[in-house]
C-alpha atoms as a PDB file:
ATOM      1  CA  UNK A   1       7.092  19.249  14.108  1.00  0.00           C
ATOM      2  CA  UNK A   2       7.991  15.843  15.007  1.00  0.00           C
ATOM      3  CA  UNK A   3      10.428  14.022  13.127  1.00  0.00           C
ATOM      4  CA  UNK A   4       8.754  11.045  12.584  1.00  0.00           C
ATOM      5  CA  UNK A   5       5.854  13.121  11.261  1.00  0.00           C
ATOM      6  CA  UNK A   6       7.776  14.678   8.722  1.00  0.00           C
ATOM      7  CA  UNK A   7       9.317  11.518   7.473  1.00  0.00           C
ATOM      8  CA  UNK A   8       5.795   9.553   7.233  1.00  0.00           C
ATOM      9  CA  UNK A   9       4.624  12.717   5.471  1.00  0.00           C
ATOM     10  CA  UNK A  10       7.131  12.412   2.729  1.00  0.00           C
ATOM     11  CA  UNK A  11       7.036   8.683   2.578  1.00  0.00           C
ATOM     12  CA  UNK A  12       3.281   9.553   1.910  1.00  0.00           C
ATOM     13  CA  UNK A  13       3.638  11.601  -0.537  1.00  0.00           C
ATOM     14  CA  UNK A  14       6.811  10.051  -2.435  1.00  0.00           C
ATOM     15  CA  UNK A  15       4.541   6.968  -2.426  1.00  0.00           C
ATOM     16  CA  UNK A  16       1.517   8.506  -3.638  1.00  0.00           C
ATOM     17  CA  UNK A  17       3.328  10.139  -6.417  1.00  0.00           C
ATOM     18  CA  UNK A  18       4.513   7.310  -8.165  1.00  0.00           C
ATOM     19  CA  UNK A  19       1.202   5.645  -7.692  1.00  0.00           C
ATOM     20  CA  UNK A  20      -0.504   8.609  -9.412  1.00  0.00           C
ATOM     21  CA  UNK A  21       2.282   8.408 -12.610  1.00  0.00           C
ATOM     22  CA  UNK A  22       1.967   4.949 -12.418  1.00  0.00           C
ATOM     23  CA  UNK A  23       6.210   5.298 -12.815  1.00  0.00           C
ATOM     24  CA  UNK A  24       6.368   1.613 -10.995  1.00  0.00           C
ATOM     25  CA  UNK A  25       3.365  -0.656 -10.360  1.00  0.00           C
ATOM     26  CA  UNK A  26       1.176   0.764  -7.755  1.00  0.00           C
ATOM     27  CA  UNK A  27       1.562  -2.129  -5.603  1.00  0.00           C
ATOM     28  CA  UNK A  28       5.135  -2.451  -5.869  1.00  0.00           C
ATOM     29  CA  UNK A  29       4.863   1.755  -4.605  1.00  0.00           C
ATOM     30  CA  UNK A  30       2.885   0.814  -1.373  1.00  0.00           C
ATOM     31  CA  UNK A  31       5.140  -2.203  -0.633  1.00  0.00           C
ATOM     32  CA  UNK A  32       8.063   0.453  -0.902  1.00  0.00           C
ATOM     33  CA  UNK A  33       6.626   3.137   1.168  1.00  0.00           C
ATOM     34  CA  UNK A  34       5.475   0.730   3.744  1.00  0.00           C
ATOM     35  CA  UNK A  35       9.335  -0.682   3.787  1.00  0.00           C
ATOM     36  CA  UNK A  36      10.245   2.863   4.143  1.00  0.00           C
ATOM     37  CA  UNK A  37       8.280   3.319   6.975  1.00  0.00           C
ATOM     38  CA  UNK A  38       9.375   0.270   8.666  1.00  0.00           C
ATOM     39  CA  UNK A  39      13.353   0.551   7.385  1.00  0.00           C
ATOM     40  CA  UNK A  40      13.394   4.535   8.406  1.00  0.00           C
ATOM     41  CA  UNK A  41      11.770   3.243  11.892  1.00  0.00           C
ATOM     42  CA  UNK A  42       9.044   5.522  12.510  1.00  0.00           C
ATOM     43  CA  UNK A  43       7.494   1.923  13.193  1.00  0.00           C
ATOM     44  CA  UNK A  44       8.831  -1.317  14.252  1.00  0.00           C
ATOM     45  CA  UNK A  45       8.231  -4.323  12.629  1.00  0.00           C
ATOM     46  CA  UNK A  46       5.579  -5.572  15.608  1.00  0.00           C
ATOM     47  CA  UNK A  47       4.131  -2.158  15.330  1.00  0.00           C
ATOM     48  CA  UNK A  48       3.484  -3.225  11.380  1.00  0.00           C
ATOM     49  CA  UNK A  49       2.832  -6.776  11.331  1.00  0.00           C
ATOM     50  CA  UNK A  50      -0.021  -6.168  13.885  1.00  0.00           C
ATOM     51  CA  UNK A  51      -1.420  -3.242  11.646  1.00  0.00           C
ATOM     52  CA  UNK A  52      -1.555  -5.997   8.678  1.00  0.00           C
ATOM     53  CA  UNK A  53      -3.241  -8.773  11.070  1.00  0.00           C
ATOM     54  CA  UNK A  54      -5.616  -6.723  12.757  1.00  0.00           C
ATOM     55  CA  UNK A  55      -7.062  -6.151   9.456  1.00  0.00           C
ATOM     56  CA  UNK A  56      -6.620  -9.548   7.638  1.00  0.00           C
ATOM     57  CA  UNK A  57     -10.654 -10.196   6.927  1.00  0.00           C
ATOM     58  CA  UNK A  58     -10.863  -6.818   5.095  1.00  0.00           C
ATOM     59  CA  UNK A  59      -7.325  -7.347   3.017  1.00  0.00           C
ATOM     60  CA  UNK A  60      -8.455 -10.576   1.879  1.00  0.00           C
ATOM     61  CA  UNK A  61     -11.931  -9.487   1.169  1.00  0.00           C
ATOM     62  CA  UNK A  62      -9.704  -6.595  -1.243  1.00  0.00           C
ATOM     63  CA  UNK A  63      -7.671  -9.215  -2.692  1.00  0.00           C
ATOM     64  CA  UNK A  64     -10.816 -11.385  -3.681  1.00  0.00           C
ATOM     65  CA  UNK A  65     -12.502  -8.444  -5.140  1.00  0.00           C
ATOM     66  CA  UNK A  66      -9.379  -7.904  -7.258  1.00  0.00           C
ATOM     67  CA  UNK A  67      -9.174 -10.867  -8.460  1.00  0.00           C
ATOM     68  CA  UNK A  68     -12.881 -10.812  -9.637  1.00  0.00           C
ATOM     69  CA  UNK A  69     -12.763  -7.687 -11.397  1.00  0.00           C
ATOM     70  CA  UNK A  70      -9.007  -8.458 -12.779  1.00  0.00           C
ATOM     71  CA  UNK A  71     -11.380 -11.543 -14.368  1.00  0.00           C
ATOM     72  CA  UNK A  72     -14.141  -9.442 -15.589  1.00  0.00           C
ATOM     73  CA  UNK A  73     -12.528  -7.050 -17.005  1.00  0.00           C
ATOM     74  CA  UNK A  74     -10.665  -9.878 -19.335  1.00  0.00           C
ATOM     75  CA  UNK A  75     -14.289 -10.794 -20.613  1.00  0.00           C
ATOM     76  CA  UNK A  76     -14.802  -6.929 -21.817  1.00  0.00           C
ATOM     77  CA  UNK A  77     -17.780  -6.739 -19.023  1.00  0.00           C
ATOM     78  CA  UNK A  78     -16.246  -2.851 -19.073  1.00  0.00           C
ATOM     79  CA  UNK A  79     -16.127  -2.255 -22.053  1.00  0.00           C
END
């Protein structure tokens, strides 16, 4: 297998374990694996900032729909 395979693999699944156990804040896990990834260089850092801004629309369309539940779910709407 290729190297950088295996180490995106375990990144992966390092990060997705502490997401699951909620251990550390899950987005405080993803900016950690994605540092990983970046710090362990199985991607450069153009390679990764053009992943993020290629997608902008939909992570701020995320972040808005975050923020609206985060607010609804103060109000009991869940409940």
């Amino acid at each position: 297998m290729n190297f950088n395979l295996v180490v995106t693999l375990i990144i992966f699944i390092i990060t997705f374990y502490f997401i699951i156990t909620e251990k550390i804040p899950r987005s405080s896990a993803a900016i950690i694996g994605g540092a990983a990834v970046v710090f362990l260089r199985v991607i450069d850092e153009h390679e990764a900032l053009h992943a993020i801004s290629s997608n902008l629309e939909i992570l701020i369309l995320l972040m808005g729909l975050m923020v609206i539940v985060n607010i609804m779910a103060e109000t009991g709407i869940f409940q």
